[in-house]
PDB file of N, CA and C in Angstrom:
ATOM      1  N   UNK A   1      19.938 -56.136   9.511  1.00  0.00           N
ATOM      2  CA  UNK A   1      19.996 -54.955   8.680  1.00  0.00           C
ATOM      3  C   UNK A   1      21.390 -54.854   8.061  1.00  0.00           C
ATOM      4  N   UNK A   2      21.645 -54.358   6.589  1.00  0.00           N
ATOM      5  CA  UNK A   2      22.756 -54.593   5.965  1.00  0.00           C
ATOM      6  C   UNK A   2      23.576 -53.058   6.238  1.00  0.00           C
ATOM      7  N   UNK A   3      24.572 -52.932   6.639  1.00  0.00           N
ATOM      8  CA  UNK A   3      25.427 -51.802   6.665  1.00  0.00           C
ATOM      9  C   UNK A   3      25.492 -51.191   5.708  1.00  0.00           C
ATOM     10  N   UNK A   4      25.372 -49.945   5.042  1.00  0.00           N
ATOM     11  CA  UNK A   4      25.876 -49.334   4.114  1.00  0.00           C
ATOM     12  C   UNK A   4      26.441 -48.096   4.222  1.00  0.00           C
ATOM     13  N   UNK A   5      27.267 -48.320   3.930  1.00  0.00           N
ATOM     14  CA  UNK A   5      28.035 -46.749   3.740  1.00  0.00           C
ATOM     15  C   UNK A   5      27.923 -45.671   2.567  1.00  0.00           C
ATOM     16  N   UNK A   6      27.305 -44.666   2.907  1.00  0.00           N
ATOM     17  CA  UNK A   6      27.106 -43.690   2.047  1.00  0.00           C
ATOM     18  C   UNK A   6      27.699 -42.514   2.643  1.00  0.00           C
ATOM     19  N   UNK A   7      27.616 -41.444   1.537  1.00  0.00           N
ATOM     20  CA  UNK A   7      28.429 -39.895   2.024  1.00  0.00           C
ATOM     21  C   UNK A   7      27.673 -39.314   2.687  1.00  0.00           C
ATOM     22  N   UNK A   8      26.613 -39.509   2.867  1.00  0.00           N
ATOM     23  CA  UNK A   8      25.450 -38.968   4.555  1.00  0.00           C
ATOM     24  C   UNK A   8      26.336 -39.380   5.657  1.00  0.00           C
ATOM     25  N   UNK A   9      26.745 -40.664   5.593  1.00  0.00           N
ATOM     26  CA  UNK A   9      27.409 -41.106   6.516  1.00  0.00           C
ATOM     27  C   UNK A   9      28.563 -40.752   6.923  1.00  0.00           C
ATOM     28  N   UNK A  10      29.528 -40.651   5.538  1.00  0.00           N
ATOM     29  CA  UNK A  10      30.552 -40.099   5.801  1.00  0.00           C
ATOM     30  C   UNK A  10      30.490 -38.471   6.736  1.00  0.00           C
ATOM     31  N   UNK A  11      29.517 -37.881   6.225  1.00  0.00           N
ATOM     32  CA  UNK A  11      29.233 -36.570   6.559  1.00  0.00           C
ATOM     33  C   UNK A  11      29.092 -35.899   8.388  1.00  0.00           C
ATOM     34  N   UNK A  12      28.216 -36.934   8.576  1.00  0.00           N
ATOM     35  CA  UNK A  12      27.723 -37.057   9.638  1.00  0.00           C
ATOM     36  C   UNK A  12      28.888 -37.344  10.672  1.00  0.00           C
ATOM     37  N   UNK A  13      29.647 -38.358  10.147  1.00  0.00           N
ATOM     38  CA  UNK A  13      30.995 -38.482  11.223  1.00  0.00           C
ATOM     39  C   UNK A  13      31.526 -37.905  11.822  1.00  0.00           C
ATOM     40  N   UNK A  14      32.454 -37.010  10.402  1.00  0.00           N
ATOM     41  CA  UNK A  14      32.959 -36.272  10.149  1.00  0.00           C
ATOM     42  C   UNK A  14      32.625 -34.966  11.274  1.00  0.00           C
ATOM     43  N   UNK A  15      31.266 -34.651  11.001  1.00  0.00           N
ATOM     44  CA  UNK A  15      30.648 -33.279  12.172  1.00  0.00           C
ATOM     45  C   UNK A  15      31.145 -33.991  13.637  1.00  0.00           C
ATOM     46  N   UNK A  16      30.318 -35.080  13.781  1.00  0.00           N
ATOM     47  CA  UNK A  16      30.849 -35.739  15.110  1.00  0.00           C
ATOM     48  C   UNK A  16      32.243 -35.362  15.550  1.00  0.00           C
ATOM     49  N   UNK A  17      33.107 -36.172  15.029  1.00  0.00           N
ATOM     50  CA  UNK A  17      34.588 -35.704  14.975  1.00  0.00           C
ATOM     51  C   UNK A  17      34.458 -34.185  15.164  1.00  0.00           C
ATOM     52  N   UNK A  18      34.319 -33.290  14.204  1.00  0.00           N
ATOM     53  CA  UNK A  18      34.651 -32.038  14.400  1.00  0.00           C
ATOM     54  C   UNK A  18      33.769 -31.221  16.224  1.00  0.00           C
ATOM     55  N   UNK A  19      33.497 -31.712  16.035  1.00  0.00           N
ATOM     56  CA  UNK A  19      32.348 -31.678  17.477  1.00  0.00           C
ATOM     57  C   UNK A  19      32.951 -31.966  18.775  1.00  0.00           C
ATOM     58  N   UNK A  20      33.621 -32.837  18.915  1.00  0.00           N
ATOM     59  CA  UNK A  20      33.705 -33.639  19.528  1.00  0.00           C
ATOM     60  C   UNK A  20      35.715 -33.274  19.720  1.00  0.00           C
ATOM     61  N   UNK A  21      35.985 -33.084  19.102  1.00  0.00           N
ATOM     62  CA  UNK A  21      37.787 -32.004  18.599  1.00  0.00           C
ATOM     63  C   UNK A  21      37.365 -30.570  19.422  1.00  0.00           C
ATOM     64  N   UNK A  22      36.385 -29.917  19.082  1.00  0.00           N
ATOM     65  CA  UNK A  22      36.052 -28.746  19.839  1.00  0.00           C
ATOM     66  C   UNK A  22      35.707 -28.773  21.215  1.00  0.00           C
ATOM     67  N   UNK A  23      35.122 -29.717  21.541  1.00  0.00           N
ATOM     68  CA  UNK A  23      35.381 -29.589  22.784  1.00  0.00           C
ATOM     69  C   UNK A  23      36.161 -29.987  23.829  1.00  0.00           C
ATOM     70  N   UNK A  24      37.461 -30.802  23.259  1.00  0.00           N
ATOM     71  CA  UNK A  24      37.864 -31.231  23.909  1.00  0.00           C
ATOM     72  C   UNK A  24      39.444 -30.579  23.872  1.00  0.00           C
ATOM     73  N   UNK A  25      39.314 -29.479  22.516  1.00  0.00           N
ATOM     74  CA  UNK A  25      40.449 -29.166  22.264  1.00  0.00           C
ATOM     75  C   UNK A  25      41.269 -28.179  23.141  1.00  0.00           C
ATOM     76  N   UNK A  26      41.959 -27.818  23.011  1.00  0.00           N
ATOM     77  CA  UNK A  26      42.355 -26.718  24.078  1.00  0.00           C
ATOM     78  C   UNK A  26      42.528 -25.829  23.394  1.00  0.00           C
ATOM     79  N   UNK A  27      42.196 -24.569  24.238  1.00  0.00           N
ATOM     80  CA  UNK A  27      41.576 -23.106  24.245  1.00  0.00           C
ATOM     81  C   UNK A  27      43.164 -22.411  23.383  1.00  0.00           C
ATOM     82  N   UNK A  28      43.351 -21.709  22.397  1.00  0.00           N
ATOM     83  CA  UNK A  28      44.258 -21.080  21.915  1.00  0.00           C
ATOM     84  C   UNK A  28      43.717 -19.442  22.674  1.00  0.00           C
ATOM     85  N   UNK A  29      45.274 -18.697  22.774  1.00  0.00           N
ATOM     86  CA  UNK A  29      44.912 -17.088  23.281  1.00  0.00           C
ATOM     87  C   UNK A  29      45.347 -16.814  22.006  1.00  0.00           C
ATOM     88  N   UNK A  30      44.850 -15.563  21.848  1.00  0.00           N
ATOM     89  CA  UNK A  30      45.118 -14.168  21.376  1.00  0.00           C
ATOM     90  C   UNK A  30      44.130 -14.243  19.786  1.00  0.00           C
ATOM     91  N   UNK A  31      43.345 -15.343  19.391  1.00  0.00           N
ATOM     92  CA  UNK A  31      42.220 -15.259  18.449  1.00  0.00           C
ATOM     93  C   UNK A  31      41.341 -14.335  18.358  1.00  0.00           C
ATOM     94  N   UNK A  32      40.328 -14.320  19.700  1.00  0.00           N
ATOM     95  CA  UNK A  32      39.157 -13.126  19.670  1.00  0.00           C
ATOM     96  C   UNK A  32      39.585 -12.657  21.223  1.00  0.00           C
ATOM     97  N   UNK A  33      39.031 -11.371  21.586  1.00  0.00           N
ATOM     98  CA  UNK A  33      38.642 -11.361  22.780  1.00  0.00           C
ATOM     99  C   UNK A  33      37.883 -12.157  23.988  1.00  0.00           C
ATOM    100  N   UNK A  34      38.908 -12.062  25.125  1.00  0.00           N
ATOM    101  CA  UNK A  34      38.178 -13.242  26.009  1.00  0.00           C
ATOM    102  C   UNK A  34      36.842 -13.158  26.071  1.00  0.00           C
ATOM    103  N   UNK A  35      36.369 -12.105  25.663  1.00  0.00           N
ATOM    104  CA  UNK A  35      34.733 -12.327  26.701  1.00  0.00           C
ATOM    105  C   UNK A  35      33.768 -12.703  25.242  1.00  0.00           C
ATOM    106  N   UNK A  36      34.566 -13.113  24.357  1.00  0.00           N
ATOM    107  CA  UNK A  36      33.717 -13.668  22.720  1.00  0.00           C
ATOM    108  C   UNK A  36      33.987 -15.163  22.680  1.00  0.00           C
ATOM    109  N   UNK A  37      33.358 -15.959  23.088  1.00  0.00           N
ATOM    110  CA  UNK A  37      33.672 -17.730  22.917  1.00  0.00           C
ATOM    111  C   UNK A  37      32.669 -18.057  22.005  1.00  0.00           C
ATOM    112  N   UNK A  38      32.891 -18.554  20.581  1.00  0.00           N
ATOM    113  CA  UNK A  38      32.197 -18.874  19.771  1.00  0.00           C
ATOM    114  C   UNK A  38      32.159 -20.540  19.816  1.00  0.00           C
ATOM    115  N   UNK A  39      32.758 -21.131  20.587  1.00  0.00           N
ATOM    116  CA  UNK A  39      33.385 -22.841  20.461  1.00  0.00           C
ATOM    117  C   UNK A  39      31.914 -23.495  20.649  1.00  0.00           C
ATOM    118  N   UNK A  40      31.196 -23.045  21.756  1.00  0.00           N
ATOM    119  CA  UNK A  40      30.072 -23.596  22.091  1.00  0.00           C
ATOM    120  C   UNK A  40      28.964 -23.755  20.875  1.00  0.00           C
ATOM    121  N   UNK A  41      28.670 -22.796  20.422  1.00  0.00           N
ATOM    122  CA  UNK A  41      28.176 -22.184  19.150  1.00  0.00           C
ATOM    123  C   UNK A  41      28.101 -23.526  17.555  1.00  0.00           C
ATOM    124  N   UNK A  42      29.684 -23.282  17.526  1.00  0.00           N
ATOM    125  CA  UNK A  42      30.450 -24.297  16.733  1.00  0.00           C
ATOM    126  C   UNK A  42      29.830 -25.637  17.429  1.00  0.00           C
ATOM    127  N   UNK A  43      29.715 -26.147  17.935  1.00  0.00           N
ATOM    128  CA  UNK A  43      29.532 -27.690  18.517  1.00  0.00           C
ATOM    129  C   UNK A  43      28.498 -27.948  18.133  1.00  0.00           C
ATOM    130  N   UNK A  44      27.108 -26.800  18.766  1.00  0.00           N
ATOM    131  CA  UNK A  44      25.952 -26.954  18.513  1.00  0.00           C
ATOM    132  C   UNK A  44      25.565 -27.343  17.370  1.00  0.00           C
ATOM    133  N   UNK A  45      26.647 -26.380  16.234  1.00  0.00           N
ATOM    134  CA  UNK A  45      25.857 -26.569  14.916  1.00  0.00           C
ATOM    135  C   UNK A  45      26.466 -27.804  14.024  1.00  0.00           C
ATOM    136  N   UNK A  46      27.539 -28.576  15.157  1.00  0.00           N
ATOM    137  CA  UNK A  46      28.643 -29.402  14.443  1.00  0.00           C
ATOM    138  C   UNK A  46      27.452 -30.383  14.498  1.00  0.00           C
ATOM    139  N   UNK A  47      26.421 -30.963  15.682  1.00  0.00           N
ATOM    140  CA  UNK A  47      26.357 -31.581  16.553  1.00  0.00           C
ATOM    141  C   UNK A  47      24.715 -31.596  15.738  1.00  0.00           C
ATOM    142  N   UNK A  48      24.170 -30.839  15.226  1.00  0.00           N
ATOM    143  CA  UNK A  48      22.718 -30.524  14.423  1.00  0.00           C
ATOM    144  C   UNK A  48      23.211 -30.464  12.785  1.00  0.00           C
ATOM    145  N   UNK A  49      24.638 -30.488  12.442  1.00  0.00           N
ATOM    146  CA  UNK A  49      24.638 -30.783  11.174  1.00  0.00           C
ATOM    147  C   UNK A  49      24.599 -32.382  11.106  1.00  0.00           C
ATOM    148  N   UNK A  50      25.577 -33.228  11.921  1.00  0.00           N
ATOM    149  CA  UNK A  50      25.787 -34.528  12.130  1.00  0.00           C
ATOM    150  C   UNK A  50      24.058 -35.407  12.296  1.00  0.00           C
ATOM    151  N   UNK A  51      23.307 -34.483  13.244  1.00  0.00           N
ATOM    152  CA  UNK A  51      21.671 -34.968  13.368  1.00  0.00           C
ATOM    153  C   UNK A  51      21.083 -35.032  12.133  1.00  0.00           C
ATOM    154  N   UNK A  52      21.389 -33.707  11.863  1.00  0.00           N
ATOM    155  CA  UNK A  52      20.436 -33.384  10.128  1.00  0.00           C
ATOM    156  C   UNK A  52      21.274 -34.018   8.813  1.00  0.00           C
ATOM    157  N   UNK A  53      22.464 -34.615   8.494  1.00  0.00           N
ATOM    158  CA  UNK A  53      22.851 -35.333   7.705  1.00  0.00           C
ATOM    159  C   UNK A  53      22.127 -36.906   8.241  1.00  0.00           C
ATOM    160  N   UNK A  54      22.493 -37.431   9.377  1.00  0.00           N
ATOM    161  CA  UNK A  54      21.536 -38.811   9.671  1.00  0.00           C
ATOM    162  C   UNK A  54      20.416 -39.172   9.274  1.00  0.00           C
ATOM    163  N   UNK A  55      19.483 -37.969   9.718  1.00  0.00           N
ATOM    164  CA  UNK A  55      18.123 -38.260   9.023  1.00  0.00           C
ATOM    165  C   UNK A  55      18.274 -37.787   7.662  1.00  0.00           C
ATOM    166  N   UNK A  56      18.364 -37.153   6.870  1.00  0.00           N
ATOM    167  CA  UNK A  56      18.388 -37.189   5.603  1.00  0.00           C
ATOM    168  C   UNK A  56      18.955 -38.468   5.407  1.00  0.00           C
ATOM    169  N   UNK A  57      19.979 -38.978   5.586  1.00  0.00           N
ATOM    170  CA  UNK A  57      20.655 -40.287   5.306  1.00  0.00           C
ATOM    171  C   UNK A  57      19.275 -41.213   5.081  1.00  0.00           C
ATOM    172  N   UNK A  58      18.440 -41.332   6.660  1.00  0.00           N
ATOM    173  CA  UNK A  58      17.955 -42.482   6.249  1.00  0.00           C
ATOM    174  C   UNK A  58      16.530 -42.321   5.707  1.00  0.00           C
ATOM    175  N   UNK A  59      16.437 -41.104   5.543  1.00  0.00           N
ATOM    176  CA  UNK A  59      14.838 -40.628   4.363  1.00  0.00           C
ATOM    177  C   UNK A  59      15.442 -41.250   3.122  1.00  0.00           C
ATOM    178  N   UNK A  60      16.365 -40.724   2.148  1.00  0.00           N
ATOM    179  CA  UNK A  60      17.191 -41.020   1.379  1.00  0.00           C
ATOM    180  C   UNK A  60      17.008 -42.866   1.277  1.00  0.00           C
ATOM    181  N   UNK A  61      17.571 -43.572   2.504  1.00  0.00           N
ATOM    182  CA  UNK A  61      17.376 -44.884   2.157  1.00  0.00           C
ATOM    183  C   UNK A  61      15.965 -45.514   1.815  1.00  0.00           C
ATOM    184  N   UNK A  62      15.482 -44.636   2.174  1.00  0.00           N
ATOM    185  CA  UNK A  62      13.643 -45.662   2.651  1.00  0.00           C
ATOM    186  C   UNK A  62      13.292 -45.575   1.140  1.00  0.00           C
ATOM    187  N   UNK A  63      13.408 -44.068  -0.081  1.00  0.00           N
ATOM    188  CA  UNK A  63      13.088 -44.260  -1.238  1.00  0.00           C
ATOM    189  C   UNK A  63      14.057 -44.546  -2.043  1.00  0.00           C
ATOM    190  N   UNK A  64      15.387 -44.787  -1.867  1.00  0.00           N
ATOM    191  CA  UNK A  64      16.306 -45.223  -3.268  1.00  0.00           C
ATOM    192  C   UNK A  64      16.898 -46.342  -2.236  1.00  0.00           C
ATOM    193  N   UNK A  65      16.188 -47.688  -3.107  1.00  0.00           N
ATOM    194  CA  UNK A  65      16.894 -48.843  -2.721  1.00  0.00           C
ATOM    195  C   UNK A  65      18.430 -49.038  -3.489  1.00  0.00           C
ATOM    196  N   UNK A  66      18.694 -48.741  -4.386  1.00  0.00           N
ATOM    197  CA  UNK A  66      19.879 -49.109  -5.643  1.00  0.00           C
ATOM    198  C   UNK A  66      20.860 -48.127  -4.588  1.00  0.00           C
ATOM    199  N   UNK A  67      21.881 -49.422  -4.012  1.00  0.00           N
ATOM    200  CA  UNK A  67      23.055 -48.654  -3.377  1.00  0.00           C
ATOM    201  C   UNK A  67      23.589 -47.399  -4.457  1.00  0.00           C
ATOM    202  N   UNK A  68      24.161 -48.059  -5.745  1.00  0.00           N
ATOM    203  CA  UNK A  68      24.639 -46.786  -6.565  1.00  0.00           C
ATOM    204  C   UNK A  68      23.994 -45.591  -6.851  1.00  0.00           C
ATOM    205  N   UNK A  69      22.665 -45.584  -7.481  1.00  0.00           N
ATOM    206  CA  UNK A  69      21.970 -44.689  -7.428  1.00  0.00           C
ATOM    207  C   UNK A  69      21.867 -43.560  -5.644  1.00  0.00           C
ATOM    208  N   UNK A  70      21.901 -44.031  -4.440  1.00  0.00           N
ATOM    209  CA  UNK A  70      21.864 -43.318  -3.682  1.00  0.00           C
ATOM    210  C   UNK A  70      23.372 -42.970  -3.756  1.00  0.00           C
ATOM    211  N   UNK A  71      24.536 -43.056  -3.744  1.00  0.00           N
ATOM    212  CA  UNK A  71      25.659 -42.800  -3.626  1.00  0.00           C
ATOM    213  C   UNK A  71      25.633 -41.709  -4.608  1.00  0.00           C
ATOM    214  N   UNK A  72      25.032 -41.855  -5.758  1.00  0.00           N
ATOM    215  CA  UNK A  72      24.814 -40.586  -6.851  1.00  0.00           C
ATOM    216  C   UNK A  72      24.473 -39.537  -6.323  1.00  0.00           C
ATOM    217  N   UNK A  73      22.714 -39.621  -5.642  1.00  0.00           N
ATOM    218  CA  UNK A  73      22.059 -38.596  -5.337  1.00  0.00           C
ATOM    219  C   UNK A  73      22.951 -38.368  -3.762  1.00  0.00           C
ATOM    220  N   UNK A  74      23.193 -38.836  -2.723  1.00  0.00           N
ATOM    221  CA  UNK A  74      23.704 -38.318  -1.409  1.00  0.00           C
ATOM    222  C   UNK A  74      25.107 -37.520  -1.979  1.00  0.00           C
ATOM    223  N   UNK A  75      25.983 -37.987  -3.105  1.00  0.00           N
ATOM    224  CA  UNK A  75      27.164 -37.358  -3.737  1.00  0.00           C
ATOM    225  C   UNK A  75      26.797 -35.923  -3.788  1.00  0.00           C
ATOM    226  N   UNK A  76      25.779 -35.896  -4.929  1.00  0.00           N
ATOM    227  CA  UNK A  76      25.008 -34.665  -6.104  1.00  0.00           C
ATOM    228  C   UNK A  76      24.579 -33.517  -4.657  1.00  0.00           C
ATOM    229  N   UNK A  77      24.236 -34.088  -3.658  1.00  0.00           N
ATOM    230  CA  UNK A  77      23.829 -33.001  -2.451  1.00  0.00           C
ATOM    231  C   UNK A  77      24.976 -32.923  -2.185  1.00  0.00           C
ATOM    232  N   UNK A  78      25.562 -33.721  -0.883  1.00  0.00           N
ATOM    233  CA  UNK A  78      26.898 -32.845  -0.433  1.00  0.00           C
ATOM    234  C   UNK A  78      28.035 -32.020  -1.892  1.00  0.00           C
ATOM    235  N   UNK A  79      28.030 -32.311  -2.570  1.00  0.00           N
ATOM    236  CA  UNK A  79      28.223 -31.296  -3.476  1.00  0.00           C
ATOM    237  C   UNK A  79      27.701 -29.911  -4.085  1.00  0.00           C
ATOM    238  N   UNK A  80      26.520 -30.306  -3.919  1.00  0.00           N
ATOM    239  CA  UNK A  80      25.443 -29.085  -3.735  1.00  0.00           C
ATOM    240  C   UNK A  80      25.806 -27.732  -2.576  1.00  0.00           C
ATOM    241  N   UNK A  81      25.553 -28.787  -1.280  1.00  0.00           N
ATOM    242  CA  UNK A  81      25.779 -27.830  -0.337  1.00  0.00           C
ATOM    243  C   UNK A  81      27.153 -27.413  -0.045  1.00  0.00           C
ATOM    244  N   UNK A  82      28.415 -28.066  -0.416  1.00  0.00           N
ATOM    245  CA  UNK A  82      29.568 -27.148  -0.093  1.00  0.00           C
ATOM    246  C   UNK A  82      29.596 -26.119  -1.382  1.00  0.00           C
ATOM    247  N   UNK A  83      29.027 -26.337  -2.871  1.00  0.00           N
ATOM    248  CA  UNK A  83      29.466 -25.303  -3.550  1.00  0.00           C
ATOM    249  C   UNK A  83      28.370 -23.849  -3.100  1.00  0.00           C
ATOM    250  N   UNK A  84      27.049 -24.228  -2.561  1.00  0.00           N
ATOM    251  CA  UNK A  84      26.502 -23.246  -1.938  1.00  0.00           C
ATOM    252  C   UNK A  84      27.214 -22.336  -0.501  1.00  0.00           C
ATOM    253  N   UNK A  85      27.860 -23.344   0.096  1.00  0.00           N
ATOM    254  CA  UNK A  85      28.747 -22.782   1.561  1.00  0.00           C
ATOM    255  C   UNK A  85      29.931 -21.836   0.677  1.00  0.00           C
ATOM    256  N   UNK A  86      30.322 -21.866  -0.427  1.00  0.00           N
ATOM    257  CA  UNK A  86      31.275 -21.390  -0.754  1.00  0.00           C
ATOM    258  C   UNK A  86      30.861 -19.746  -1.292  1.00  0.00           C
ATOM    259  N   UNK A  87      29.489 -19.922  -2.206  1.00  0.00           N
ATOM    260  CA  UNK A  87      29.277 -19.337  -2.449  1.00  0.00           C
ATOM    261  C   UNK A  87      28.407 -18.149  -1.692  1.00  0.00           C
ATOM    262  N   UNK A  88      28.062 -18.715  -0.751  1.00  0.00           N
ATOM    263  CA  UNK A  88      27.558 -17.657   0.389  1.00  0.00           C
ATOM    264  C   UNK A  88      28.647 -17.278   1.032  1.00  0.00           C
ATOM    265  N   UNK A  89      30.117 -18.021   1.529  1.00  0.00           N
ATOM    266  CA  UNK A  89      31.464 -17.564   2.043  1.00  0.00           C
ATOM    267  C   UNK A  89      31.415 -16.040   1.074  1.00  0.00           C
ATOM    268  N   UNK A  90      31.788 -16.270  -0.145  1.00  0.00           N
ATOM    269  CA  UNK A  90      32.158 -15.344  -0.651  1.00  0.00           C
ATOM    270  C   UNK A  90      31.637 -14.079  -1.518  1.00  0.00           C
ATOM    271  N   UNK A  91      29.920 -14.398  -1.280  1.00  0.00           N
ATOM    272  CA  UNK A  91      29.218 -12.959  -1.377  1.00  0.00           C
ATOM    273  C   UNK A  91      29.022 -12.583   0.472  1.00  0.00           C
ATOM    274  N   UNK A  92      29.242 -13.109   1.376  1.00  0.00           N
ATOM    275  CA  UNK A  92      29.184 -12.082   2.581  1.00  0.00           C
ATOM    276  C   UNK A  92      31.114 -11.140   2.932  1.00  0.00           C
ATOM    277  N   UNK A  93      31.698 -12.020   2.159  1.00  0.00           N
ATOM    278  CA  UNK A  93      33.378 -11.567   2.507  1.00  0.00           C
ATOM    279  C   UNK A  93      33.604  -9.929   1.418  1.00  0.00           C
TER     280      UNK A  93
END
């Protein structure tokens, strides 16, 4: 099977890493109140974004064989979804 690297991939890491930083990171005081730990929370969803970028990754491969063409469309989404993360940031703020 031929390796390819696409921004699913990149994506997916990336959560890993961030996932994987959280739990191993050490605990800062004076953020929230002790009895509020959101870290666990954070992992879960680091840890189910990293799952759910994979499989999209490889749905994505099974119908666009043309490396460039998928690098287009996997681009055109993660671009999608951070300008949507932004824009939900800043109609709930």
């Amino acid at each position: 099977m031929k390796v390819k690297l696409t921004p699913l991939n990149i994506v997916s890491a990336i959560c890993l890493v961030v996932a994987v930083l959280l739990l191993v990171g050490k605990k800062e005081e004076g953020h929230a109140p002790q009895h509020v730990d959101v870290t666990g929370i954070l992992v879960g969803f680091s840890f189910l974004a990293a799952i759910v970028a994979f499989v999209s990754d490889q749905i994505f491969r099974r119908f666009i064989l043309n490396l460039k063409k998928l690098w287009v469309v996997e681009g055109v989404l993660v671009i999608f979804i951070i300008i949507l993360i932004f824009i939900i940031k800043t109609s709930i703020s």
